[in-house]
Protein backbone atom coordinates (compact mmCIF):
# COMPACT_ATOMS: atom_id res chain seq x y z
CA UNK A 1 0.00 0.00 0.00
CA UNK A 2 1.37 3.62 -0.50
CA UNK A 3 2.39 5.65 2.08
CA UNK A 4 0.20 8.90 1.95
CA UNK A 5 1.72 10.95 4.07
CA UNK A 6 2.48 13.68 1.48
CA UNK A 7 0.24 13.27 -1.75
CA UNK A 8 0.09 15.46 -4.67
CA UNK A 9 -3.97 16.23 -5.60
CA UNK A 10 -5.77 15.23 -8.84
CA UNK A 11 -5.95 18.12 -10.85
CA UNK A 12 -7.68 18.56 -14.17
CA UNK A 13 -5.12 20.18 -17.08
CA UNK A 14 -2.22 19.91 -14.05
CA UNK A 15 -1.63 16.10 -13.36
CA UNK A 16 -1.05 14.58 -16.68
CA UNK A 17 1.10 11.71 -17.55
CA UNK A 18 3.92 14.48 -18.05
CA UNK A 19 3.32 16.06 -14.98
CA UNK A 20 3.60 13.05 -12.92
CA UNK A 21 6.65 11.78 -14.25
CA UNK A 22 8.15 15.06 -14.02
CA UNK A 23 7.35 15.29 -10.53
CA UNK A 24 8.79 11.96 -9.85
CA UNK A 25 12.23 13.43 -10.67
CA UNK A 26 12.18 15.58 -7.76
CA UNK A 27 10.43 13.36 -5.06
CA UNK A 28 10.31 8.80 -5.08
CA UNK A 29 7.83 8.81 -2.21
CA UNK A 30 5.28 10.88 -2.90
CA UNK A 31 2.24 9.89 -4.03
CA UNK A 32 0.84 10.91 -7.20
CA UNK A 33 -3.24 11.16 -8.21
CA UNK A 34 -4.07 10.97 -12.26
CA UNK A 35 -6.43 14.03 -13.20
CA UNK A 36 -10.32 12.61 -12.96
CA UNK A 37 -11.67 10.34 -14.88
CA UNK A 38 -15.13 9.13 -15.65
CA UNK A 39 -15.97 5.61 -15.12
CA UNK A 40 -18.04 5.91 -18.22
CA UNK A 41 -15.00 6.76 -20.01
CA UNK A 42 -12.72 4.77 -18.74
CA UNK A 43 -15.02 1.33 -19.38
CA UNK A 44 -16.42 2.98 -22.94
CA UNK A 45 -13.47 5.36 -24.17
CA UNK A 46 -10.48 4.86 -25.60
CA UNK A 47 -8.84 3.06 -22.17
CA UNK A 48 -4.92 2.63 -23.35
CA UNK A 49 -5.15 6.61 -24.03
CA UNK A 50 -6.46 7.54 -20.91
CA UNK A 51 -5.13 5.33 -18.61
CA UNK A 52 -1.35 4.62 -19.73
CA UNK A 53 1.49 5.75 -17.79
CA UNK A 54 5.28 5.25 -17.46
CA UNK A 55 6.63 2.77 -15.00
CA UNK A 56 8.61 5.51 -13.19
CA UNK A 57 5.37 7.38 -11.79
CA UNK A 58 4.60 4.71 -9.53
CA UNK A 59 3.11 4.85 -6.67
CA UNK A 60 0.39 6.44 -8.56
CA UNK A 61 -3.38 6.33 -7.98
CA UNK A 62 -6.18 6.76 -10.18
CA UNK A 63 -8.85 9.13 -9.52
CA UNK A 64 -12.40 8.07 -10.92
CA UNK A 65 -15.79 9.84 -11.28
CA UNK A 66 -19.08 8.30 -11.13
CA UNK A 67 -22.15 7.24 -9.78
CA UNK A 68 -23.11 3.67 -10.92
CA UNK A 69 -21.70 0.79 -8.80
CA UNK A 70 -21.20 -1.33 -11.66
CA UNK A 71 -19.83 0.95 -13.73
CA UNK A 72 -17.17 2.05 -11.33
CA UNK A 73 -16.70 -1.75 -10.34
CA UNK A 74 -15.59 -2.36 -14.02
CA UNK A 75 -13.33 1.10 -13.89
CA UNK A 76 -11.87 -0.15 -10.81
CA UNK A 77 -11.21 -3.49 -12.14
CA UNK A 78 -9.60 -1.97 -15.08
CA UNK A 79 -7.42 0.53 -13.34
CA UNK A 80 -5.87 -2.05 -11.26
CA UNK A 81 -5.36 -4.47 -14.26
CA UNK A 82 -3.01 -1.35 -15.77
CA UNK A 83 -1.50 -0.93 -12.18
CA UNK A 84 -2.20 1.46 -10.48
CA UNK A 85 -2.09 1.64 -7.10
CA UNK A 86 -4.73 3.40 -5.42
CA UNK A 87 -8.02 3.81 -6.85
CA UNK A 88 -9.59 6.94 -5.43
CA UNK A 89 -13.15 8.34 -5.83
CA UNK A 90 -14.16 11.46 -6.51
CA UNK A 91 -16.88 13.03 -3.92
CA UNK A 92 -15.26 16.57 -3.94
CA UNK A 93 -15.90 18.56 -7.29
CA UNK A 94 -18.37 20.95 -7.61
CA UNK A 95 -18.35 21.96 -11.37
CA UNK A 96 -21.50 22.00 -13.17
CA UNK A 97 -20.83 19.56 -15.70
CA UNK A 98 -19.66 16.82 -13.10
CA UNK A 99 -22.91 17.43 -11.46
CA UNK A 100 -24.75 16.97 -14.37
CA UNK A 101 -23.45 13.66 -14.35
CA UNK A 102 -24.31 13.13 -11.41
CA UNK A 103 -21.07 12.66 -9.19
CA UNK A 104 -18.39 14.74 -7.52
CA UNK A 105 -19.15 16.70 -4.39
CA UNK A 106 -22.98 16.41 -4.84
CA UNK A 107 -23.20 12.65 -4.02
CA UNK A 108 -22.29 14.07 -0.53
CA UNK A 109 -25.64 13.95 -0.22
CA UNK A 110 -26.23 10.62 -1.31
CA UNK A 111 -23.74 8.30 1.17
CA UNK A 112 -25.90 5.14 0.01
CA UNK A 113 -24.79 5.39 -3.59
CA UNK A 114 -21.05 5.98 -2.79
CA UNK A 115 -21.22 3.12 -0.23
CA UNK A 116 -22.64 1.16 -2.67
CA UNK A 117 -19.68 2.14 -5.20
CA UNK A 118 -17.00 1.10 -2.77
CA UNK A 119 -18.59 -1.67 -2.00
CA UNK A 120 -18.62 -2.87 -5.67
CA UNK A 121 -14.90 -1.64 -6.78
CA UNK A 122 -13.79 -3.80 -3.14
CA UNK A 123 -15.45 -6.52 -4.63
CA UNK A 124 -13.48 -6.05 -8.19
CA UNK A 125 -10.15 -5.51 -6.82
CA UNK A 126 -7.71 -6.15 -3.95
CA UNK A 127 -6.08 -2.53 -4.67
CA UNK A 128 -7.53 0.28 -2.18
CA UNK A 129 -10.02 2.00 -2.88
CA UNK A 130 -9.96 5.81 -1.35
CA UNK A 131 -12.63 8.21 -1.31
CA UNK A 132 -11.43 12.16 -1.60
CA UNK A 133 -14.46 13.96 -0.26
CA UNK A 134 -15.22 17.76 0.88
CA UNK A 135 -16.46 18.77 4.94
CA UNK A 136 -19.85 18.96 3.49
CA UNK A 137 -21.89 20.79 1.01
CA UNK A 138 -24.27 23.73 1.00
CA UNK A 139 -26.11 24.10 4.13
CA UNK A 140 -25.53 20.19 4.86
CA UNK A 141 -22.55 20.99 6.77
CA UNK A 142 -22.26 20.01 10.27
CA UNK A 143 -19.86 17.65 11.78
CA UNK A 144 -22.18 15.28 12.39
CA UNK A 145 -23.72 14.94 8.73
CA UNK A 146 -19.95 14.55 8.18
CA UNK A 147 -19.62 11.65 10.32
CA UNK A 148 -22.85 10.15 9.22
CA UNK A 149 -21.22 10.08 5.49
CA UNK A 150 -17.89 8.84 6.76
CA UNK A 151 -19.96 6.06 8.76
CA UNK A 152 -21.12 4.53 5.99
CA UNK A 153 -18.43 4.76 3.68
CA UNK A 154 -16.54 3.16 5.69
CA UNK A 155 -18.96 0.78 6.89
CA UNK A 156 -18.73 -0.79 2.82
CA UNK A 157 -15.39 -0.93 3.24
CA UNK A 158 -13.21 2.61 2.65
CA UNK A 159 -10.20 2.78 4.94
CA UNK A 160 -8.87 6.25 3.38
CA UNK A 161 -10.63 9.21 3.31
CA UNK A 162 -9.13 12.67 1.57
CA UNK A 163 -10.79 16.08 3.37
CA UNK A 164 -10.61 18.54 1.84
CA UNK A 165 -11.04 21.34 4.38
CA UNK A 166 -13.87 23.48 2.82
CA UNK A 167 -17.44 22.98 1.94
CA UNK A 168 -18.80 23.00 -1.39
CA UNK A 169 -21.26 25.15 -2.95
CA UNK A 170 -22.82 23.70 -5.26
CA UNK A 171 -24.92 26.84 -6.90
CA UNK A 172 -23.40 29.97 -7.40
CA UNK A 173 -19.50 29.29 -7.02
CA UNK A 174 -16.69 28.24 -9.87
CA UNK A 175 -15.00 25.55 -9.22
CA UNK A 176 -12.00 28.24 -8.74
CA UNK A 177 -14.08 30.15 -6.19
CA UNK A 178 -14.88 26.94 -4.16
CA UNK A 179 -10.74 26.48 -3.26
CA UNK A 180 -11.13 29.78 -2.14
CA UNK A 181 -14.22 31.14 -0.73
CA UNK A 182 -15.54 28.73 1.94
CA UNK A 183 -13.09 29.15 4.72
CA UNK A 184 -11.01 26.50 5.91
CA UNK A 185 -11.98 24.15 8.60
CA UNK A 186 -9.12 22.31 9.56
CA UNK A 187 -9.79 22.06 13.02
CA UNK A 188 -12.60 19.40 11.91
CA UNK A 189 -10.60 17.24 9.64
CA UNK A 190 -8.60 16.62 13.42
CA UNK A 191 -11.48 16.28 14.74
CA UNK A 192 -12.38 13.26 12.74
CA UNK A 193 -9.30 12.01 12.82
CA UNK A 194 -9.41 11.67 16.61
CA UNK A 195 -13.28 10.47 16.78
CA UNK A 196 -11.98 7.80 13.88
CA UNK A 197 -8.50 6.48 15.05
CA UNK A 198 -8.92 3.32 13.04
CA UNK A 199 -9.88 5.37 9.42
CA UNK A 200 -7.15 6.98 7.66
CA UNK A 201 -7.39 10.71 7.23
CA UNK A 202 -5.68 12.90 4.83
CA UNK A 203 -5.91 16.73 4.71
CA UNK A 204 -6.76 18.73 1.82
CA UNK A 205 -6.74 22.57 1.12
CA UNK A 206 -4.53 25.16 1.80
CA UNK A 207 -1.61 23.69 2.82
CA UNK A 208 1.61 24.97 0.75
CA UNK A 209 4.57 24.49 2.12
CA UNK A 210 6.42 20.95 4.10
CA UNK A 211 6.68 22.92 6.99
CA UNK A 212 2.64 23.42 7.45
CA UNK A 213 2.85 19.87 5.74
CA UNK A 214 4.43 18.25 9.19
CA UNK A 215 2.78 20.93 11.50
CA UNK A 216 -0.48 19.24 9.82
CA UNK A 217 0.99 15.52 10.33
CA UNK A 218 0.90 15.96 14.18
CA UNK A 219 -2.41 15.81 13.66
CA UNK A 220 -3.85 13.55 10.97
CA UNK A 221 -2.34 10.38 9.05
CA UNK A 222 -1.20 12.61 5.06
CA UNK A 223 -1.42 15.94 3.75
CA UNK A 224 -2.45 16.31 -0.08
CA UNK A 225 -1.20 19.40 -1.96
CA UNK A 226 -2.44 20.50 -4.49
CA UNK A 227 -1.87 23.73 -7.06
CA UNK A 228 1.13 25.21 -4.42
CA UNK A 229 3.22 22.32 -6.20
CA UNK A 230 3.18 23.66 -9.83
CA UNK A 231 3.52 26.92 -8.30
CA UNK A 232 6.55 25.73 -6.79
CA UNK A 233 7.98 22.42 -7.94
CA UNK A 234 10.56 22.66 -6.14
CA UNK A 235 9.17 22.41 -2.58
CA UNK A 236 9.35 18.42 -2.94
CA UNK A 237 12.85 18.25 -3.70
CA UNK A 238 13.40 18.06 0.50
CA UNK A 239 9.59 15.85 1.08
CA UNK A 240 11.71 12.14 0.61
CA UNK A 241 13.90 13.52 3.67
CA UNK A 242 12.05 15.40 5.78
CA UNK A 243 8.50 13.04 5.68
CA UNK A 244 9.50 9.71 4.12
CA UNK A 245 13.32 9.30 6.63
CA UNK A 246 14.91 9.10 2.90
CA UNK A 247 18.92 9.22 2.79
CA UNK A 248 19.19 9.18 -0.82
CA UNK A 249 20.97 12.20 -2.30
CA UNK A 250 19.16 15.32 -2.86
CA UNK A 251 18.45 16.27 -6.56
CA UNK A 252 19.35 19.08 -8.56
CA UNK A 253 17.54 21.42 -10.93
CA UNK A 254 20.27 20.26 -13.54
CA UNK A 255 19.75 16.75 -13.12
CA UNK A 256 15.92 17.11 -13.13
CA UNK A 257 15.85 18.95 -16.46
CA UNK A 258 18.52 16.76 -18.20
CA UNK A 259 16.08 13.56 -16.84
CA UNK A 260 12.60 15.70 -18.38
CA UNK A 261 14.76 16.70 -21.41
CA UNK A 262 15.42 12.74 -22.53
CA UNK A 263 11.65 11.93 -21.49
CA UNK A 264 10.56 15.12 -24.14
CA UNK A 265 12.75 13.50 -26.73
CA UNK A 266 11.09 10.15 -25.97
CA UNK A 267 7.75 12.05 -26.48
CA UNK A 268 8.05 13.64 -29.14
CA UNK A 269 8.98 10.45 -31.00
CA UNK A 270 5.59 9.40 -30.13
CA UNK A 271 3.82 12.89 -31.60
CA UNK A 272 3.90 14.89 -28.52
CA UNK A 273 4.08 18.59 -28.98
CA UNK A 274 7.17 20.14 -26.94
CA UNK A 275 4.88 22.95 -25.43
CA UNK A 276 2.86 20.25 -23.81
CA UNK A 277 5.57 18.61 -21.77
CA UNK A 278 7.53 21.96 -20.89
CA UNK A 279 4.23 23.92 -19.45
CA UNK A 280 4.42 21.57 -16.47
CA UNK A 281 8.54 23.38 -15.52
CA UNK A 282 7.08 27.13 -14.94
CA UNK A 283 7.23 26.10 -11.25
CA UNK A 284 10.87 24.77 -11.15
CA UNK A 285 12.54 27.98 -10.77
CA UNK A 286 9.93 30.03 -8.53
CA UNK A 287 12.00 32.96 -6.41
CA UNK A 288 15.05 32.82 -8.59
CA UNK A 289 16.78 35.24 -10.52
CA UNK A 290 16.05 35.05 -14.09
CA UNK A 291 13.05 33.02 -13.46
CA UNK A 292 10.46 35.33 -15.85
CA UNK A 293 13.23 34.68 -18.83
CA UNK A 294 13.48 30.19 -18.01
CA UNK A 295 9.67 31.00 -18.16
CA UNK A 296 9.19 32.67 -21.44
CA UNK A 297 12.20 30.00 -23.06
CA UNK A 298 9.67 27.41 -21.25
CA UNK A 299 6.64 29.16 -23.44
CA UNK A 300 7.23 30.66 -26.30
CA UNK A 301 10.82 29.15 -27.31
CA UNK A 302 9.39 25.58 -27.02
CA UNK A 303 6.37 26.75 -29.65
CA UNK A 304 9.69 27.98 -32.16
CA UNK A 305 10.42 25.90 -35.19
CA UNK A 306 12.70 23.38 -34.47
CA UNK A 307 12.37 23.50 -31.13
CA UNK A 308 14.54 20.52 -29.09
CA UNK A 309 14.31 19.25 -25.48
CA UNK A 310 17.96 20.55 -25.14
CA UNK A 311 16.24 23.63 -24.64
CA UNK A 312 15.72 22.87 -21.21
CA UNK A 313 19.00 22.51 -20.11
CA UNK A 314 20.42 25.21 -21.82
CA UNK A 315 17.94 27.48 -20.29
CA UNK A 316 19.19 26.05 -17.07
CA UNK A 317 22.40 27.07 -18.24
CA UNK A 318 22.09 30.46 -19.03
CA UNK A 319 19.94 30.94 -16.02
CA UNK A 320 22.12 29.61 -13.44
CA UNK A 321 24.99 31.48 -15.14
CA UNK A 322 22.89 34.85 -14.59
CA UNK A 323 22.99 33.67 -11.10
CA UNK A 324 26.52 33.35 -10.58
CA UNK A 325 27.03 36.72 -12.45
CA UNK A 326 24.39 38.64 -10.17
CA UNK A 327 25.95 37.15 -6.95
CA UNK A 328 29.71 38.07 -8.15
CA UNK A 329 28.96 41.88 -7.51
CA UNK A 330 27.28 42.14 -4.83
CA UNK A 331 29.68 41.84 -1.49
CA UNK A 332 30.18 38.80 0.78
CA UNK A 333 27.93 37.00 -1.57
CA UNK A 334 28.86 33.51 -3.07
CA UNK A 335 26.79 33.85 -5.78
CA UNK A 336 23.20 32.92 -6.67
CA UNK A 337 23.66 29.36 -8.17
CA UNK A 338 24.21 27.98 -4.91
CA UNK A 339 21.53 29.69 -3.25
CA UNK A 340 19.20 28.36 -6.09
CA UNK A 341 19.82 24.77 -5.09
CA UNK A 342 19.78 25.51 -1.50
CA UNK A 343 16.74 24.48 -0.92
CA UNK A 344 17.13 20.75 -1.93
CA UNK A 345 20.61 20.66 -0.26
């Protein structure tokens, strides 16, 4: 089973294929979510598309929407026969189109039918099945209609449960405006976690940085990140060491880059578009000189004719050479390009 003690959160247009493996060059341990995907797709679509992923990402879990035990029972099945290792579903969005299909945070008012889900996808597959759910929704939002869900959730079975921190509204907020608006309860994701010992809990929302990460892990089982991460890749270069007792070496942006740069040329062999795979490395240089320029190379360079994944490095290049240059003037300094790995070692 993977250890969830730092996770990185299913996010739609964020948590790609490329994304994932990208992260896994700066952090082995933690765990990584696929963006959502419908059941429907999944057991109807084109599956190999939507579902492949490289060896390296593992442990990775798959995050599914829907509503129809059956359906999700045959998702399940299939995720776990192209191995991943979590299957996770999705009781926290509140977008209009995945309540028109009936799922996401709306079937928080329907505990039944997502009992009856996990009950079905246990039955399919030994690989666990999660459930990444909200505090409540609307003006269903006490503690104890909370407990009531997580009663019998986990009464078919679900051992993990993701909170995120906020309630949902499910009329009249974006999805955007429902990470931001409801205010943050984290006091009664610990709550839960002390009223459910046995249960898993994982905290959602908020939460940027490892140090609020262990502050958090005092007082539940995980934390899940979520956009702080592409805002700032490089926050997980320390997570293996500081949450996982890792004593492998630390990386480097260099070595990260040179790594994504030989997975881009893999890609592209394949038809990938070079703009696709470098939008996920805006967040690998956040706070350093030079950044905006690595950014626009990251951008608009990668869209140029002729365009190569040594692009990356050579960005690198030039911007950790800008470093050294900046810190050589200024007094008592050793220079920028060790302060820009400082952070991973």
């Amino acid at each position: 089973m993977p250890s969830r003690r730092l996770s990185v959160a299913p996010m739609m247009d964020y948590t790609d294929h490329h994304a994932r493996y990208l992260l896994r060059l700066i952090s082995r341990r933690t765990l990584l979510y696929t963006e959502m995907v419908t059941a429907a797709a999944v057991v109807h679509g084109d599956t190999a598309r939507l579902l492949a992923f490289d060896a390296a990402e593992h442990p990775v879990a798959l995050q599914l929407g829907g509503a129809d035990p059956a359906e999700m029972a045959q998702a399940a099945c299939i995720g776990a026969e192209f191995g991943y290792d979590e299957i996770n579903l999705n009781i926290g969005c509140p977008s209009d189109r995945v309540q028109s299909g009936r799922f996401g945070a709306c079937l928080m008012a329907e505990p039944d039918t997502v009992a009856d889900c996990v009950r079905a996808m246990r039955a399919q597959t030994d690989v666990p099945v999660t459930v990444k759910t909200r505090i409540g929704i609307d003006h269903r939002d006490s503690y104890e209609e909370l407990c009531a869900f997580v009663d019998k959730v986990a009464e078919a079975g679900c051992e993990t449960f993701i909170v995120h921190a906020r309630k949902a509204w499910l009329q009249g907020l974006s999805p955007k405006q429902n990470r931001e608006i409801p205010p943050l309860d984290y006091p009664r994701v610990h709550r839960l976690k002390r009223d459910y010992p046995e249960l898993e809990i994982i905290i959602n929302g908020g939460i940027r940085s490892l140090d609020e990460t262990e502050r958090e892990l005092a007082e539940v089982d995980g934390v899940m990140i979520g956009r702080a991460v592409f805002d700032d890749l490089w926050m997980l270069a320390e997570a293996d060491r500081r949450l996982f007792g890792s004593a492998d070496p630390l990386p480097t942006r260099r070595a990260v880059l040179q790594a994504y740069a030989e997975y881009c040329d893999r890609e592209l062999a394949r038809g990938t578009r070079l703009p696709h795979l470098t939008r996920h490395l805006m967040g690998l240089v956040q706070g350093l000189p030079g950044a905006r320029r690595f950014r626009r190379r990251m951008s608009e360079d990668a869209r140029g004719p002729g365009a190569e994944p040594e692009l990356l490095v050579r960005a690198w290049d030039e911007l950790e050479a800008g470093m050294g240059a900046v810190g050589a003037t200024r007094s008592g300094s050793c220079g920028y390009a060790a302060a820009g790995e400082s952070r991973a070692g």
